[in-house]
Protein backbone atom coordinates (compact mmCIF):
# COMPACT_ATOMS: atom_id res chain seq x y z
CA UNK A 1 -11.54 2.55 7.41
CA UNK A 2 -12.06 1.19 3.80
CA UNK A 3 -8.84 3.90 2.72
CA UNK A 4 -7.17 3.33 5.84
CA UNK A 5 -7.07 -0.59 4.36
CA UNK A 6 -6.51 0.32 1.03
CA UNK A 7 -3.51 2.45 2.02
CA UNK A 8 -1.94 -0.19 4.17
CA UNK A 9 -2.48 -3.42 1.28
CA UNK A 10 -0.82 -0.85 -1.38
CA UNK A 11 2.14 -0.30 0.74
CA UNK A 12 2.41 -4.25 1.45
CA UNK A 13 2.13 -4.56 -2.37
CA UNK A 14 4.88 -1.56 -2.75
CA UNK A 15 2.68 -0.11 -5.53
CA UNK A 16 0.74 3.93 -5.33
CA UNK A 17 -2.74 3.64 -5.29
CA UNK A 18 -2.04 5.50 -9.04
CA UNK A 19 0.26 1.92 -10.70
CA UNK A 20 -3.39 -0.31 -8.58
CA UNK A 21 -5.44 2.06 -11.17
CA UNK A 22 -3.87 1.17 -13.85
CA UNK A 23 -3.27 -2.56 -13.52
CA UNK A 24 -6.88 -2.60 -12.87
CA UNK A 25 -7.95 -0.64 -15.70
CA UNK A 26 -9.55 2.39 -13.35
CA UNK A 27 -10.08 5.94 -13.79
CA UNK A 28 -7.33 8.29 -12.89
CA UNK A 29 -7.98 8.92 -9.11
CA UNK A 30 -10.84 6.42 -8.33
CA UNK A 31 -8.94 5.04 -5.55
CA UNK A 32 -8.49 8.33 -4.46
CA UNK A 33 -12.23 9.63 -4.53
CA UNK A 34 -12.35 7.10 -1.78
CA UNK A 35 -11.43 8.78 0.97
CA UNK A 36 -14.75 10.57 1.03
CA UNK A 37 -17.28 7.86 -1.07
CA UNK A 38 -17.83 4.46 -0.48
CA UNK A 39 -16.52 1.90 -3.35
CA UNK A 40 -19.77 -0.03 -5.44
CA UNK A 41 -19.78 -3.93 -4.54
CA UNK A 42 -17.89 -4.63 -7.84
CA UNK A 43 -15.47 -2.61 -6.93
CA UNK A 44 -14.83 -3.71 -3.55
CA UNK A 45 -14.87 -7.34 -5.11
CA UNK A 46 -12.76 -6.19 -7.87
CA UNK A 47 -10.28 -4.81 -5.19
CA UNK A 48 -11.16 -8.03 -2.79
CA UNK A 49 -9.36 -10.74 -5.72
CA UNK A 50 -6.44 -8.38 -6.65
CA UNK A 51 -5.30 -8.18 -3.13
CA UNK A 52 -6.60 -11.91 -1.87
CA UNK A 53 -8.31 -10.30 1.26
CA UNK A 54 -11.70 -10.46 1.74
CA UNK A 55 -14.30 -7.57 1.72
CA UNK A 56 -15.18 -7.30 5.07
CA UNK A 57 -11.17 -6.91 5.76
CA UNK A 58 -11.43 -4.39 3.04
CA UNK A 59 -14.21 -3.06 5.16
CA UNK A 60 -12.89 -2.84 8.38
CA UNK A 61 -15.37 -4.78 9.59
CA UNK A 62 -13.08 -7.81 10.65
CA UNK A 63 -8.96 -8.34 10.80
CA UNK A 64 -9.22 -11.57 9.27
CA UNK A 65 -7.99 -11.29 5.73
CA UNK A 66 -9.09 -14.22 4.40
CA UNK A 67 -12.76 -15.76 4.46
CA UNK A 68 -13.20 -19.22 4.71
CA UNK A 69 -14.19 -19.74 1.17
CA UNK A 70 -10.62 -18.09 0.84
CA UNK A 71 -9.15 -21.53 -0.38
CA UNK A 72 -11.81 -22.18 -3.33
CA UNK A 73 -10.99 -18.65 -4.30
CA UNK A 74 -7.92 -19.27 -3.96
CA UNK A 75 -8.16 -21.81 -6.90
CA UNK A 76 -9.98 -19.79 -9.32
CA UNK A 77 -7.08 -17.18 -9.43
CA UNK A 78 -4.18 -17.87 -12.16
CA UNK A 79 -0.84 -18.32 -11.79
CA UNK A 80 0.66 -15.37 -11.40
CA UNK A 81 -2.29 -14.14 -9.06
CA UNK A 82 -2.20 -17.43 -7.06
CA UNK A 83 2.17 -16.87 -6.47
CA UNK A 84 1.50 -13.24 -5.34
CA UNK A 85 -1.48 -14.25 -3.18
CA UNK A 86 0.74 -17.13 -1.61
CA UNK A 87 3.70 -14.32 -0.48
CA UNK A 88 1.54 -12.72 0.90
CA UNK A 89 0.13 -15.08 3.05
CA UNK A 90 3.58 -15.66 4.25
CA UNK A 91 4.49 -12.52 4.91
CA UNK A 92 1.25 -11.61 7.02
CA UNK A 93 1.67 -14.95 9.03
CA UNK A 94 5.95 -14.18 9.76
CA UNK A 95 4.45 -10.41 11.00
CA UNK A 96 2.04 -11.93 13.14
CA UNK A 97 4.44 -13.86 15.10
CA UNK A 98 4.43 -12.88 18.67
CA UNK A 99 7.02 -9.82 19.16
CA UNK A 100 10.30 -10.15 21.47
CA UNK A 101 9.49 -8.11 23.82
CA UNK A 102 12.81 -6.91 25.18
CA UNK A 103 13.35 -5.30 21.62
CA UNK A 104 14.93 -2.62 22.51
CA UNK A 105 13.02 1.51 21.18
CA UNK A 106 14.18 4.67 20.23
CA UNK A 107 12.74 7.88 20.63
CA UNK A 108 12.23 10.24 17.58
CA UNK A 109 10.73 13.74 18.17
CA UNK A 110 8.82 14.65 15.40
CA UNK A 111 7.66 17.74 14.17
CA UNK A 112 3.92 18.11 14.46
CA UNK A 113 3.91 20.05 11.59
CA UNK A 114 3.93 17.72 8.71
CA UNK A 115 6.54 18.42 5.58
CA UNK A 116 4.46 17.92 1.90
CA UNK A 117 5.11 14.78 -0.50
CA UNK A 118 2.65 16.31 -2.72
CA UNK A 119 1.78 20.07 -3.11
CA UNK A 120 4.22 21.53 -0.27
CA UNK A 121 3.30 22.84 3.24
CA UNK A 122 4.78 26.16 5.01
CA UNK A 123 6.16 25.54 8.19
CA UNK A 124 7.79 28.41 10.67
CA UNK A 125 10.01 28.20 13.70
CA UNK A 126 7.12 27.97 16.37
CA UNK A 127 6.99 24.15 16.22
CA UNK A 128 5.66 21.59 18.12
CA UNK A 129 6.72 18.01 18.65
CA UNK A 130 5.71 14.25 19.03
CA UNK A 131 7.81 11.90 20.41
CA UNK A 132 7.64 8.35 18.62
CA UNK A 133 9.81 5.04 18.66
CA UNK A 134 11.42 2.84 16.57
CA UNK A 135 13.58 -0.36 16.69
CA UNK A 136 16.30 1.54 15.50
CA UNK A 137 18.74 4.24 16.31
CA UNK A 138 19.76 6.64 13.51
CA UNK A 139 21.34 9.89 14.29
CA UNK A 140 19.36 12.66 12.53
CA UNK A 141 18.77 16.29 12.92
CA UNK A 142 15.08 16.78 12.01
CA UNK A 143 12.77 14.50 12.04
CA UNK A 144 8.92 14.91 10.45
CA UNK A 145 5.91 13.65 9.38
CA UNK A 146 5.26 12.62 5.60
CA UNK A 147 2.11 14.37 4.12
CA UNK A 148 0.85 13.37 0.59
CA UNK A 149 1.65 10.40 -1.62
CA UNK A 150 3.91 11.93 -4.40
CA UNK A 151 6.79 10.27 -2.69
CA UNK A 152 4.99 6.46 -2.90
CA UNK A 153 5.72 3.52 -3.42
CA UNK A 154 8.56 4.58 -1.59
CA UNK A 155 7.39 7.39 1.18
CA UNK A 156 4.07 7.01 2.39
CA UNK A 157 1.46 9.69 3.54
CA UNK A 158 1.88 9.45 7.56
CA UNK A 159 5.50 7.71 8.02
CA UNK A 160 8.11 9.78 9.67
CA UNK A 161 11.00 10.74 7.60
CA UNK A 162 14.58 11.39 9.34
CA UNK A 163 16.79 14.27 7.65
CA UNK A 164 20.62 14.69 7.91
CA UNK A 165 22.13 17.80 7.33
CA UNK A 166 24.76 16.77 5.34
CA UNK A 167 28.34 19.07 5.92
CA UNK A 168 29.61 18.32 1.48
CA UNK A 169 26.24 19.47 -0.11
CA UNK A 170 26.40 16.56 -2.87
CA UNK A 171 22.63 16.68 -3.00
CA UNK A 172 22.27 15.90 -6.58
CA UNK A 173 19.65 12.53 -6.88
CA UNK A 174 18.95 12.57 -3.48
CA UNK A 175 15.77 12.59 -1.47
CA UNK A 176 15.86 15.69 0.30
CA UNK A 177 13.66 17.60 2.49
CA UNK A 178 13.62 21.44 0.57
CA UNK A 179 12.72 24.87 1.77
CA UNK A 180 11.02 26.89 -1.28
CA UNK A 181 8.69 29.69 -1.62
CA UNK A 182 7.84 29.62 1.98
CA UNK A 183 6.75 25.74 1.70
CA UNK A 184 8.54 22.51 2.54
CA UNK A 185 8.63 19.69 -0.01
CA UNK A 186 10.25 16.02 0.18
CA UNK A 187 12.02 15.26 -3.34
CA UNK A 188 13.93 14.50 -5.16
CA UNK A 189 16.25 16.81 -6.13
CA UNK A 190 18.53 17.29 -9.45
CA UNK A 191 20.81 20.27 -9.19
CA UNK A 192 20.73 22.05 -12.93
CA UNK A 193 22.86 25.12 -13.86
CA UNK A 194 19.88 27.85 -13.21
CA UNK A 195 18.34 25.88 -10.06
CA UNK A 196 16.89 22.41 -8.80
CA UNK A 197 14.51 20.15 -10.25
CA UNK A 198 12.27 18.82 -7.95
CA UNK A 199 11.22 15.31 -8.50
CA UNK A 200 8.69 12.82 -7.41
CA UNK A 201 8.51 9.24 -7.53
CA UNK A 202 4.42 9.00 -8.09
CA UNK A 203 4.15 9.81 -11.78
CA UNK A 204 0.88 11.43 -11.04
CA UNK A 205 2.84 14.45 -9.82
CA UNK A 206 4.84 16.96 -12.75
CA UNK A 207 8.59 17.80 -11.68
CA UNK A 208 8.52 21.10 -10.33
CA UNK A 209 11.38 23.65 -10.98
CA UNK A 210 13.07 26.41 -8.28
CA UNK A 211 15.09 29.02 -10.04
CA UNK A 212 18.42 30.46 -8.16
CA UNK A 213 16.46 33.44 -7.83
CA UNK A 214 13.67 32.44 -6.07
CA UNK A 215 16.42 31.03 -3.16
CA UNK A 216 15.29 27.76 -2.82
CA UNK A 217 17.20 26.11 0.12
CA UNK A 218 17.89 21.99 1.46
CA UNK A 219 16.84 21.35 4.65
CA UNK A 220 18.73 17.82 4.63
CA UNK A 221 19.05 14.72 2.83
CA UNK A 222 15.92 11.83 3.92
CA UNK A 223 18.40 9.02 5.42
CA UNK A 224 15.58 6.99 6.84
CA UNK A 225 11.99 6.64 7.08
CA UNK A 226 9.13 3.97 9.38
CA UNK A 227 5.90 3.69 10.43
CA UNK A 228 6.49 4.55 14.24
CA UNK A 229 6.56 0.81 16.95
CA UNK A 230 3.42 1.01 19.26
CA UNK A 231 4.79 2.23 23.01
């Protein structure tokens, strides 16, 4: 639960878990390690303050962000701190407002197969799909789960991503989903003279390079993405 919550407040924050490291002075993939290991009580009050919840949201152990001693904490923050904590308190009360429910859904069918924002995952033709929703319609050909973070802050690990095939392949800068060496990768791609560079947005990740020769091949250009609406 503790990643789960460390996930979600990084995507809030539209930072990677990797830029959180470094503002905080941490050691390349601490954040990371916790997926497995449990974070000290510094750390989880170090992590508490920079994000203005309180550990036992950080825990999982309640929903309520804030503790009641949130306000005198509140106080001891700076400026800066005390502005960032403040938007966010706004923006968690405006999503907590009761939802219209005759908001209209939309059914996605999503690949159970995941495609890789990090180290690339083979897929074949024998698929299986989800169906998911969303409160908005977007015509697509392919639509599939995001695995891995080198796509964040701007793809997350477990949003669906919708691909277009696109009929003028101007692919150059885009964020496409790519067929290469018998994996499937979401980057983005630079078209170069002797191949494509494929790019990602976490600078954790190195650029990787497909030659003309080893046939590399876009699947479609990413024209949306969403963490799928509750049905």
């Amino acid at each position: 639960m503790f990643y789960k919550r460390l996930q979600l407040l990084a995507k809030e924050n539209k930072k990677s878990l990797n830029q959180i490291e470094k503002e905080l002075n941490l050691s390349k993939n601490t954040l990371y390690n916790y997926k497995k290991n449990k974070p000290t009580t510094d750390r989880l009050n170090t992590l508490s303050k920079y994000f203005g919840v309180s550990t036992d949201y950080l825990l999982g152990i309640t929903d309520v962000r804030q503790s009641k001693s949130s306000e005198n904490e509140l106080s001891q923050l700076n400026e800066t701190n005390q502005k960032r904590t403040n938007t966010l308190i706004e923006k968690f009360l405006k999503e907590q407002e009761p939802p219209v429910t005759s908001e209209k859904l939309f059914p996605y069918h999503v690949m159970d197969q995941a495609l890789s924002a990090g180290l690339g995952y083979g897929y074949t033709n024998e698929l299986n799909y989800s169906t998911v929703y969303w409160n908005k319609e977007v015509d697509y050909d392919m639509a599939t789960w995001i695995k891995g973070d080198s796509m964040e802050p701007e793809f997350y690990n477990g949003e669906v991503v919708l691909i277009k095939e696109q009929n003028v392949p101007d692919y150059d800068g885009q964020v496409c989903a790519v067929d290469w060496d018998g994996n499937s990768f979401i980057k983005k791609v630079y078209v170069e003279d002797d191949g494509f560079v494929l790019s990602s947005i976490n600078d954790k990740y190195a650029d990787k390079f497909a030659s003309w020769y080893e046939e590399p091949r876009i699947i479609g250009k990413v024209i949306a993405h969403f963490v799928p609406v509750p049905y």
